[in-house]
PDB file of N, CA and C in Angstrom:
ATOM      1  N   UNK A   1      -6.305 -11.215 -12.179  1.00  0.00           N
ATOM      2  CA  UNK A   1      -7.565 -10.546 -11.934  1.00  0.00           C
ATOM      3  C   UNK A   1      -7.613  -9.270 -12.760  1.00  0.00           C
ATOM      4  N   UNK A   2      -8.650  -8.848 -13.491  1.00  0.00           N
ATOM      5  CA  UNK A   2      -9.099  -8.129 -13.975  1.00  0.00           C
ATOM      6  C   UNK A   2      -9.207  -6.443 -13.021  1.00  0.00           C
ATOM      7  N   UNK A   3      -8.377  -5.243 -13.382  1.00  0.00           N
ATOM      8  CA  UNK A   3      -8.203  -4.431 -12.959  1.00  0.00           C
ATOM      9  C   UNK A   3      -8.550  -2.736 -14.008  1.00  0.00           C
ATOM     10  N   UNK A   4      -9.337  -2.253 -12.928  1.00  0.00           N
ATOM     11  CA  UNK A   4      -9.559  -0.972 -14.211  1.00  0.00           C
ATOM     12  C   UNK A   4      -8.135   0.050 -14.013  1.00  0.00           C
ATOM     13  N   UNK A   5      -8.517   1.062 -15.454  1.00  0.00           N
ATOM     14  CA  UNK A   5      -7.383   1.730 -15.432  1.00  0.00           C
ATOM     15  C   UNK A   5      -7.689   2.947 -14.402  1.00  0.00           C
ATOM     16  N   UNK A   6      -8.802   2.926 -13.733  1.00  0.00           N
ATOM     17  CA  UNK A   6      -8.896   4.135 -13.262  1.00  0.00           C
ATOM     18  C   UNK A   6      -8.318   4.456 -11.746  1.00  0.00           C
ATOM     19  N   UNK A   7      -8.558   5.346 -11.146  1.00  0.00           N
ATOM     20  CA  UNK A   7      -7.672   6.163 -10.248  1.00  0.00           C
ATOM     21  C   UNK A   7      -8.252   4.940  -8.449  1.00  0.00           C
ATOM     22  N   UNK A   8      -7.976   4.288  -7.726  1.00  0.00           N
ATOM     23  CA  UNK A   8      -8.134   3.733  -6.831  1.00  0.00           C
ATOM     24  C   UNK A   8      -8.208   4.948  -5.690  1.00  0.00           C
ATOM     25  N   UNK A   9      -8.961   4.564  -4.841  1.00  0.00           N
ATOM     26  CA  UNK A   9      -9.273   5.599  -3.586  1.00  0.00           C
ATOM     27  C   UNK A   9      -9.613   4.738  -2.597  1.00  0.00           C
ATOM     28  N   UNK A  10      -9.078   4.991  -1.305  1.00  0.00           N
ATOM     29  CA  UNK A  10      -9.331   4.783  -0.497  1.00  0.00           C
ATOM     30  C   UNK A  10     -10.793   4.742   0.248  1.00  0.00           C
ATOM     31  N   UNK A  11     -11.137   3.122   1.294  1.00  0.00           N
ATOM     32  CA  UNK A  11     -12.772   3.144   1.335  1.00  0.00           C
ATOM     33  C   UNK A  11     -13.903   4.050   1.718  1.00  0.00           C
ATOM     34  N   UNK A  12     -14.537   3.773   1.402  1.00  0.00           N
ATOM     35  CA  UNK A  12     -16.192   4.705   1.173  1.00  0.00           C
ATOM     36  C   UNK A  12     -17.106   3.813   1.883  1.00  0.00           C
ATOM     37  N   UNK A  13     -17.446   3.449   2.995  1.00  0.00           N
ATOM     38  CA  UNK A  13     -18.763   2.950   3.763  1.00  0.00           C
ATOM     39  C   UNK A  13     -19.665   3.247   3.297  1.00  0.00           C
ATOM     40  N   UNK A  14     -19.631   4.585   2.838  1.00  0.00           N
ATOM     41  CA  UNK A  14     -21.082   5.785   2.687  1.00  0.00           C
ATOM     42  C   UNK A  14     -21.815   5.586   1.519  1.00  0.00           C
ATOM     43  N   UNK A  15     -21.114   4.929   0.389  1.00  0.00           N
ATOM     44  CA  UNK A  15     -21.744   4.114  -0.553  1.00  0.00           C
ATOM     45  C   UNK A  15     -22.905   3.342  -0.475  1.00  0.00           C
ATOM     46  N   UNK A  16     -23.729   4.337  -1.068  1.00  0.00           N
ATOM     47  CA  UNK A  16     -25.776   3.724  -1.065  1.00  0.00           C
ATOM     48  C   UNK A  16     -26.464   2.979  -2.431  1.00  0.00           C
ATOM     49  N   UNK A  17     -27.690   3.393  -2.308  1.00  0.00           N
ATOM     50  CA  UNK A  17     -28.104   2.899  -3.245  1.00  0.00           C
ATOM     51  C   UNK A  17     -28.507   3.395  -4.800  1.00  0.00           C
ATOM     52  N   UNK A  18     -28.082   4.518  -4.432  1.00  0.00           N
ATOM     53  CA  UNK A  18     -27.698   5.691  -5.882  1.00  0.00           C
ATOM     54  C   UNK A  18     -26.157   5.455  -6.266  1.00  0.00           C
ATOM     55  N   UNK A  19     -25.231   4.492  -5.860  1.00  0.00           N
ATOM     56  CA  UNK A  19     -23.868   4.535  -6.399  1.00  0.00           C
ATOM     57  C   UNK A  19     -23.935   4.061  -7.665  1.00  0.00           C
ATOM     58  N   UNK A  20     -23.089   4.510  -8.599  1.00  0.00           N
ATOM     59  CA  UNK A  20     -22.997   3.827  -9.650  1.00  0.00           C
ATOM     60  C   UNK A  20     -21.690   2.663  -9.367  1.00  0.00           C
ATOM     61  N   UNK A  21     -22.282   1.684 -10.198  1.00  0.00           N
ATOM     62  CA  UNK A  21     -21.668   0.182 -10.500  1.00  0.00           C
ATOM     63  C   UNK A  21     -20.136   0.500 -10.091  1.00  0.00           C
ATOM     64  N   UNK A  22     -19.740   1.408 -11.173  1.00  0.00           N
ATOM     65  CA  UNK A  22     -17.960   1.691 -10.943  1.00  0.00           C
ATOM     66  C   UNK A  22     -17.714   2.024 -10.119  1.00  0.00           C
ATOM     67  N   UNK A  23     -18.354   2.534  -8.619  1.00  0.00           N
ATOM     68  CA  UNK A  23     -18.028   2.510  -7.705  1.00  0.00           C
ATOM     69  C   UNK A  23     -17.542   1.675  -7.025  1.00  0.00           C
ATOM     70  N   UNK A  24     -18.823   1.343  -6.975  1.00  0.00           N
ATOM     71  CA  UNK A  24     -19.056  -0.430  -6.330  1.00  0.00           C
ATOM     72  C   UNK A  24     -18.008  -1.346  -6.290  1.00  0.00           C
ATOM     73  N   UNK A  25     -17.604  -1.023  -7.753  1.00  0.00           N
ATOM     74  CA  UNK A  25     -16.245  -2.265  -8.569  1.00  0.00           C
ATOM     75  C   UNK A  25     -15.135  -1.877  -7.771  1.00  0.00           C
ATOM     76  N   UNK A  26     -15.052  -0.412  -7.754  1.00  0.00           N
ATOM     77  CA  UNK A  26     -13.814   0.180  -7.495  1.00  0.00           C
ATOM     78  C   UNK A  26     -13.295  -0.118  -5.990  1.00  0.00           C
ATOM     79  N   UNK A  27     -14.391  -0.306  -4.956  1.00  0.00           N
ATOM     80  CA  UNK A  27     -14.119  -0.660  -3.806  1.00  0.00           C
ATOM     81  C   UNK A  27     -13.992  -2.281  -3.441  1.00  0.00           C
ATOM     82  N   UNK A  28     -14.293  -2.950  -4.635  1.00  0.00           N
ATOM     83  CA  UNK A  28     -13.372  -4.880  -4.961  1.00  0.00           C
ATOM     84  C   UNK A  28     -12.516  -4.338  -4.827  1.00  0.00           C
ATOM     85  N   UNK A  29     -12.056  -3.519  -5.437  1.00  0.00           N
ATOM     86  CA  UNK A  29     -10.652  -3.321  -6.299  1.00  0.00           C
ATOM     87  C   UNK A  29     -10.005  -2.882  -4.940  1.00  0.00           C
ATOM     88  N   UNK A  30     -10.001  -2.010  -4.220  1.00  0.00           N
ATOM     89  CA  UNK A  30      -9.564  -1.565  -2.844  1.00  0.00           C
ATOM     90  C   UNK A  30      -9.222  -3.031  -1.906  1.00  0.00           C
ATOM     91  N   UNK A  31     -10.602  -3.612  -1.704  1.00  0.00           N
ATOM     92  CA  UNK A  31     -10.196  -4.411  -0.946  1.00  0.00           C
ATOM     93  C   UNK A  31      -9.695  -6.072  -1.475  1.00  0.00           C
ATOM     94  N   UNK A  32      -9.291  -6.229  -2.755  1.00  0.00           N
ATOM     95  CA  UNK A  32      -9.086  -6.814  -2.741  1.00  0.00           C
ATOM     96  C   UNK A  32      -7.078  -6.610  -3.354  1.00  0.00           C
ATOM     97  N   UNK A  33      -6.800  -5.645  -3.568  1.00  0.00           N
ATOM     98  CA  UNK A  33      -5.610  -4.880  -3.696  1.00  0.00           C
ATOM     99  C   UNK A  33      -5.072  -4.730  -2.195  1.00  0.00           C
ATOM    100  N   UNK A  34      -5.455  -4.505  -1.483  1.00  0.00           N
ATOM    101  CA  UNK A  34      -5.114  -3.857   0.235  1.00  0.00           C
ATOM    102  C   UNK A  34      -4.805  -2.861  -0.099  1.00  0.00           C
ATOM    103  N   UNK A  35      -5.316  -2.097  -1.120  1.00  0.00           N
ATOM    104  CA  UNK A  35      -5.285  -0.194  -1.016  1.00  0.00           C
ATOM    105  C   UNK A  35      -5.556   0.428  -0.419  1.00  0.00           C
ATOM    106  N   UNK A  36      -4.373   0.942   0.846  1.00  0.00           N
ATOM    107  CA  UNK A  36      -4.948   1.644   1.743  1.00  0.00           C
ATOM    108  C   UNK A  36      -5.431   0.698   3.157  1.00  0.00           C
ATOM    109  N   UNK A  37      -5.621  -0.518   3.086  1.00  0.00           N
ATOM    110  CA  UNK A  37      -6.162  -1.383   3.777  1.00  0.00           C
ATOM    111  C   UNK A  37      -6.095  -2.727   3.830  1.00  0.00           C
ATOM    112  N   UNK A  38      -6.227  -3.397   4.637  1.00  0.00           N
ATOM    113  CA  UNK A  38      -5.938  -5.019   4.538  1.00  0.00           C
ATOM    114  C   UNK A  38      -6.168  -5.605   3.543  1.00  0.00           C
ATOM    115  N   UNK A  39      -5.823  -6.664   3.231  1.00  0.00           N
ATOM    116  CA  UNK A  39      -6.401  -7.576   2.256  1.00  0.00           C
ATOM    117  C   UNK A  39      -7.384  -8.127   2.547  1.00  0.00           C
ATOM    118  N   UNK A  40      -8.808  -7.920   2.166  1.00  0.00           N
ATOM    119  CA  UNK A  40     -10.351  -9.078   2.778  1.00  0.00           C
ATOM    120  C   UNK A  40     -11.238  -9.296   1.604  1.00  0.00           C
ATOM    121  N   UNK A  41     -11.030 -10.530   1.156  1.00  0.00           N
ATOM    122  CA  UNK A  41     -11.178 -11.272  -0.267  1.00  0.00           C
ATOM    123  C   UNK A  41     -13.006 -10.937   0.553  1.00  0.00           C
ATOM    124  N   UNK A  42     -13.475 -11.340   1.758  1.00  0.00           N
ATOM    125  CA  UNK A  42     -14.910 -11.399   1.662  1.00  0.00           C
ATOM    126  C   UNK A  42     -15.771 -10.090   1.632  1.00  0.00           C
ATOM    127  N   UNK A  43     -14.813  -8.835   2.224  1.00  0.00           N
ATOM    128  CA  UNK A  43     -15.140  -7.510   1.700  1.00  0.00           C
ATOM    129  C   UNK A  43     -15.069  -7.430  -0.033  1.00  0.00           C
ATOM    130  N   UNK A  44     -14.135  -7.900  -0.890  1.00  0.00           N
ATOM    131  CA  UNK A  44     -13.798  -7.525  -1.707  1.00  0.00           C
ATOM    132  C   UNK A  44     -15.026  -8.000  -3.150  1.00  0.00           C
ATOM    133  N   UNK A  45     -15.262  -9.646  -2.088  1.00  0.00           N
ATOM    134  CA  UNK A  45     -16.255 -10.356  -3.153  1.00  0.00           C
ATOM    135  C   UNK A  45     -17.496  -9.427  -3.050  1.00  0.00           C
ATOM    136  N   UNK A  46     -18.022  -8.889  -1.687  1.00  0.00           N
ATOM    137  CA  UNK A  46     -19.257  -8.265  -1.817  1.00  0.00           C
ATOM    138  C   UNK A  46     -19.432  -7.268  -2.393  1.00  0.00           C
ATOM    139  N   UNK A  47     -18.156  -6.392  -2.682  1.00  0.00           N
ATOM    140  CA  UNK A  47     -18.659  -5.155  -3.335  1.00  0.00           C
ATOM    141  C   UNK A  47     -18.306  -5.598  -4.747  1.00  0.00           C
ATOM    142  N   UNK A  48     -17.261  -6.860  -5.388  1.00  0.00           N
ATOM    143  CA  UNK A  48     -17.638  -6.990  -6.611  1.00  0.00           C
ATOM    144  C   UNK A  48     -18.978  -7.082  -7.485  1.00  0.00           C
ATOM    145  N   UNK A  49     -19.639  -8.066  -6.050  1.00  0.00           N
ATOM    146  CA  UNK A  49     -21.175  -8.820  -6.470  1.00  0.00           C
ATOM    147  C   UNK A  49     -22.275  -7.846  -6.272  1.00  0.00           C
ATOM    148  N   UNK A  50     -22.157  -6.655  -5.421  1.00  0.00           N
ATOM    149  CA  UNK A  50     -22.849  -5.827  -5.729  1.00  0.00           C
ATOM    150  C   UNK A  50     -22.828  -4.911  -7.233  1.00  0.00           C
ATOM    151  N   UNK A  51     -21.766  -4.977  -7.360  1.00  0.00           N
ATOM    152  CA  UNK A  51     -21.570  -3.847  -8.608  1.00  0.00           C
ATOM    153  C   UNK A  51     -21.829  -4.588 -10.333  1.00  0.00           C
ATOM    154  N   UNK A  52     -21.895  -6.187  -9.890  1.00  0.00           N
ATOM    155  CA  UNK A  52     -22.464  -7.125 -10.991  1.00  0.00           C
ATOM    156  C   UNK A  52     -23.566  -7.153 -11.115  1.00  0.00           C
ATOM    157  N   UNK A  53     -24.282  -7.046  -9.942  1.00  0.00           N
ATOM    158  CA  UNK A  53     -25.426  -6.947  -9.790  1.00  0.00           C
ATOM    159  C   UNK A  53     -26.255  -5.587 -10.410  1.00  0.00           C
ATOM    160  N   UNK A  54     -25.378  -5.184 -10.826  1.00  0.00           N
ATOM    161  CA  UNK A  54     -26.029  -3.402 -11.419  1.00  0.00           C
ATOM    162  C   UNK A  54     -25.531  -3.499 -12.804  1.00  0.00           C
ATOM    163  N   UNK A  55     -24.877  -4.791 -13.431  1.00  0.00           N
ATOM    164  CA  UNK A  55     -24.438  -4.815 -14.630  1.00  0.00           C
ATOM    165  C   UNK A  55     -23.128  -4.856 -14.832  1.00  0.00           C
ATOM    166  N   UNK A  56     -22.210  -4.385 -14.397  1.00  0.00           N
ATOM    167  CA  UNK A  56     -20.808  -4.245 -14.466  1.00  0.00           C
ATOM    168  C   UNK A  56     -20.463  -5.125 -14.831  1.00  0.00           C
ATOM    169  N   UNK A  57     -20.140  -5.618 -16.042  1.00  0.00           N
ATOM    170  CA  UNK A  57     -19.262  -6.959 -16.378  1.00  0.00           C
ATOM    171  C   UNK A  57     -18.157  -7.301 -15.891  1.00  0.00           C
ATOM    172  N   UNK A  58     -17.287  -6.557 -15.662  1.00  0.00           N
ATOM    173  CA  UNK A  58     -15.866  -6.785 -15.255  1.00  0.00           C
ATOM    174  C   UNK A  58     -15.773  -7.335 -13.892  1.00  0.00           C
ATOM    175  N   UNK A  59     -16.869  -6.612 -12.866  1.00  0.00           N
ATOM    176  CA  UNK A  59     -17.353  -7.068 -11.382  1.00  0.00           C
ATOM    177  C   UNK A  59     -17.395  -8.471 -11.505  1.00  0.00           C
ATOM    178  N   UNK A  60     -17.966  -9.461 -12.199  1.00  0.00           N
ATOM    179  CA  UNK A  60     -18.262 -10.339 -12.916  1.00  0.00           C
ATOM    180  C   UNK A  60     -17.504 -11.518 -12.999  1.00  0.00           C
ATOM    181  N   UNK A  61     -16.278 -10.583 -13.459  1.00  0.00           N
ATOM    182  CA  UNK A  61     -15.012 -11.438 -14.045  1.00  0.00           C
ATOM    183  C   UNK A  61     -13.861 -11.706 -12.381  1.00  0.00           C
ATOM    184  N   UNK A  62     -13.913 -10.109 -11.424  1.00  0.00           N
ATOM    185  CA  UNK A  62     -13.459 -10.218 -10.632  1.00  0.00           C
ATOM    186  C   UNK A  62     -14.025 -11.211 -10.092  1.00  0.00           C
ATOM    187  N   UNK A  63     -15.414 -11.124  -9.445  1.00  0.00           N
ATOM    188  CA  UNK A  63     -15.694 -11.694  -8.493  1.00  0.00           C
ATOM    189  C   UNK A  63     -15.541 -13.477  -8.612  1.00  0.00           C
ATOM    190  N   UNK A  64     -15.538 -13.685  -9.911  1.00  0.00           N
ATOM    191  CA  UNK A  64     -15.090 -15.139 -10.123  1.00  0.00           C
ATOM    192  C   UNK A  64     -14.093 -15.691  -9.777  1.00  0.00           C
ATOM    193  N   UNK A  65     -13.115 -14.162 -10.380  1.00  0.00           N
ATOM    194  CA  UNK A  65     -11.627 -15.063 -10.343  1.00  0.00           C
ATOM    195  C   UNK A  65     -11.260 -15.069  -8.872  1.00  0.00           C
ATOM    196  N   UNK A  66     -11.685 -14.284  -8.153  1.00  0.00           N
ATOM    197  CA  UNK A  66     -11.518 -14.269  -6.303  1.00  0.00           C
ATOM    198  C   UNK A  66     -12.015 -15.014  -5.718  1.00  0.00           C
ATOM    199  N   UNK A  67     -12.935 -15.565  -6.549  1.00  0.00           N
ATOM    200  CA  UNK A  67     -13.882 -16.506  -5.774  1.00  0.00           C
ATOM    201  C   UNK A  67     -12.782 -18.271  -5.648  1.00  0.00           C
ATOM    202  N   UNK A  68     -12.145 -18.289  -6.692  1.00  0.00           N
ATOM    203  CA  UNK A  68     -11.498 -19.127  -7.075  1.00  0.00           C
ATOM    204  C   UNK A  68     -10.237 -19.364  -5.881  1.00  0.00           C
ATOM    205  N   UNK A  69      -9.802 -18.175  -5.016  1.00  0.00           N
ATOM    206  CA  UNK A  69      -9.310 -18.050  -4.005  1.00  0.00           C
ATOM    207  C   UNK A  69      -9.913 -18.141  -2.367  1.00  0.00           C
ATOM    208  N   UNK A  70     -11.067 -18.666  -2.695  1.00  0.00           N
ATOM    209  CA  UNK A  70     -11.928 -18.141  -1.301  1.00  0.00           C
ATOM    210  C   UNK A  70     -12.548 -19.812  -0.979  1.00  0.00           C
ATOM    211  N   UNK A  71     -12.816 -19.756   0.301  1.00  0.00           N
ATOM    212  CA  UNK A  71     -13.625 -21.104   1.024  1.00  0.00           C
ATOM    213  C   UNK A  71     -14.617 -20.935   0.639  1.00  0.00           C
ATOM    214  N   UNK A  72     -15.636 -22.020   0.763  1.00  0.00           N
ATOM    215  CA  UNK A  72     -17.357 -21.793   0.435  1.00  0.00           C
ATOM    216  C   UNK A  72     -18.031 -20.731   1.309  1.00  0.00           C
ATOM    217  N   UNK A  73     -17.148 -21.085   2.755  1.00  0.00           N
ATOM    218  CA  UNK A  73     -18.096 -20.228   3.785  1.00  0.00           C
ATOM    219  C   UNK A  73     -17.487 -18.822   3.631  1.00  0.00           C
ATOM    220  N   UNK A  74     -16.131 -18.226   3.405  1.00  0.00           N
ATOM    221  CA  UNK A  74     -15.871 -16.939   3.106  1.00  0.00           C
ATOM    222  C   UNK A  74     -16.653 -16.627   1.821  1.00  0.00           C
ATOM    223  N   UNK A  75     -17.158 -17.523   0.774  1.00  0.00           N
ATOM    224  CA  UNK A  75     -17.810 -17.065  -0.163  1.00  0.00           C
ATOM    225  C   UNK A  75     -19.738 -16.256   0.227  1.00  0.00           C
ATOM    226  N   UNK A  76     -19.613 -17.487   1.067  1.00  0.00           N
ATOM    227  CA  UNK A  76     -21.129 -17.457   2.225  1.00  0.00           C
ATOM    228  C   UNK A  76     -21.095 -16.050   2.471  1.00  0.00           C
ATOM    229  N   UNK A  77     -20.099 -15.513   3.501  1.00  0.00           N
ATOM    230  CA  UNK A  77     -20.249 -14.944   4.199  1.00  0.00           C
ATOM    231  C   UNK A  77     -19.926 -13.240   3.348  1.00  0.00           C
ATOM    232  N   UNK A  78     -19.010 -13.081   1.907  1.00  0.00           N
ATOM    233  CA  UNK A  78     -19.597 -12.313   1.256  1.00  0.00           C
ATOM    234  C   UNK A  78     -21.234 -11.796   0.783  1.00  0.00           C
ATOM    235  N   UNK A  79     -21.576 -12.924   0.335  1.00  0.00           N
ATOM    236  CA  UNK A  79     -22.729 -13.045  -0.079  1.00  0.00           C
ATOM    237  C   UNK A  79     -23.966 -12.284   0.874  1.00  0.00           C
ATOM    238  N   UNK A  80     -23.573 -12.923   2.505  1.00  0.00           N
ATOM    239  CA  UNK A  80     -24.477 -12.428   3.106  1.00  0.00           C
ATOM    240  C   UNK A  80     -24.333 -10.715   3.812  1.00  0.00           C
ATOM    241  N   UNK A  81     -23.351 -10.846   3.629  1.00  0.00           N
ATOM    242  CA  UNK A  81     -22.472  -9.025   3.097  1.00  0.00           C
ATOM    243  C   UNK A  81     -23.480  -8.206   2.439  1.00  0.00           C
ATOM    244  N   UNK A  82     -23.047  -8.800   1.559  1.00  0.00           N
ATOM    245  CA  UNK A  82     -23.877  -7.772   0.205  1.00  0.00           C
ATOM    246  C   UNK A  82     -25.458  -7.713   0.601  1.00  0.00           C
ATOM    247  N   UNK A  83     -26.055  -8.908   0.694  1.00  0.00           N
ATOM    248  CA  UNK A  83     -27.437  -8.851   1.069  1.00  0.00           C
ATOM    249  C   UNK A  83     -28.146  -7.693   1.797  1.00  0.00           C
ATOM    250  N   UNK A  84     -26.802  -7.669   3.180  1.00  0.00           N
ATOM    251  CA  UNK A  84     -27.231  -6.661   4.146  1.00  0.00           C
ATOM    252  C   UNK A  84     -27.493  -5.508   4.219  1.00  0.00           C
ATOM    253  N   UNK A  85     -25.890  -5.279   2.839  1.00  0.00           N
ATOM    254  CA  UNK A  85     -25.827  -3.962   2.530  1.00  0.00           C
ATOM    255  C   UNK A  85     -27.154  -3.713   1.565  1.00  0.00           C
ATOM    256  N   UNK A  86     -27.567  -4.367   0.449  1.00  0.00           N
ATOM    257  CA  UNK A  86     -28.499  -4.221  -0.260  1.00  0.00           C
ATOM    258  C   UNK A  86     -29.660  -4.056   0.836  1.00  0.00           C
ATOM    259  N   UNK A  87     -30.279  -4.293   2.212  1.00  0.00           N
ATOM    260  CA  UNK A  87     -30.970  -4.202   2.754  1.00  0.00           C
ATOM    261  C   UNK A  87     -31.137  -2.815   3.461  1.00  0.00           C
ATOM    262  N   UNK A  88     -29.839  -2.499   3.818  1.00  0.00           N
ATOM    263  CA  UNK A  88     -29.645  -0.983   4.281  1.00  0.00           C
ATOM    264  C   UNK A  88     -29.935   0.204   3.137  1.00  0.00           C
ATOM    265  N   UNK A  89     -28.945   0.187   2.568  1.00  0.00           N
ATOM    266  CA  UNK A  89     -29.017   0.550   0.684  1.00  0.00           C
ATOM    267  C   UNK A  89     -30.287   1.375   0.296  1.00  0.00           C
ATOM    268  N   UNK A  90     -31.225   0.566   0.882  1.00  0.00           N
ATOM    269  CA  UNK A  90     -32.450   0.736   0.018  1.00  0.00           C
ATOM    270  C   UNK A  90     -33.718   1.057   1.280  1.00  0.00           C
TER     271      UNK A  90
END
């Protein structure tokens, strides 16, 4: 999986709809690392797919290659993740 070089931090809930993308990515990267926190591939897919969703290519690349690890319905149930958050978000 595709990993940036930059500094990992521990999660951010508070993340809206003014975040930039590398945020977004950065909290895949958290949860799909267990930085700081469990391992949850369906936390991890939603904030990849949010942060693809703003362009981030690399989000892109993660969220594929995790996806490649995940059930249809943990994929589902990212998906409907992100939605929500995009619903709050905004």
């Amino acid at each position: 999986m595709a990993f940036a070089e930059s500094k990992l931090e521990a999660p951010c809930e508070e993340l809206g709809h003014e975040s930039a993308a590398e945020d977004l990515y950065r909290m895949g990267l958290v949860y799909s690392t267990g930085l700081g926190v469990a391992v949850d591939y369906v936390m991890a897919h939603k904030w990849f797919n949010l942060a693809a969703l703003r362009g981030y290519s690399e989000a892109k690349t993660s969220r594929k290659e995790l996806a490649d690890y995940m059930s249809t319905e943990e994929i589902a149930a990212a998906q409907k993740a992100a939605r929500e958050w995009l619903a709050l978000a905004n």
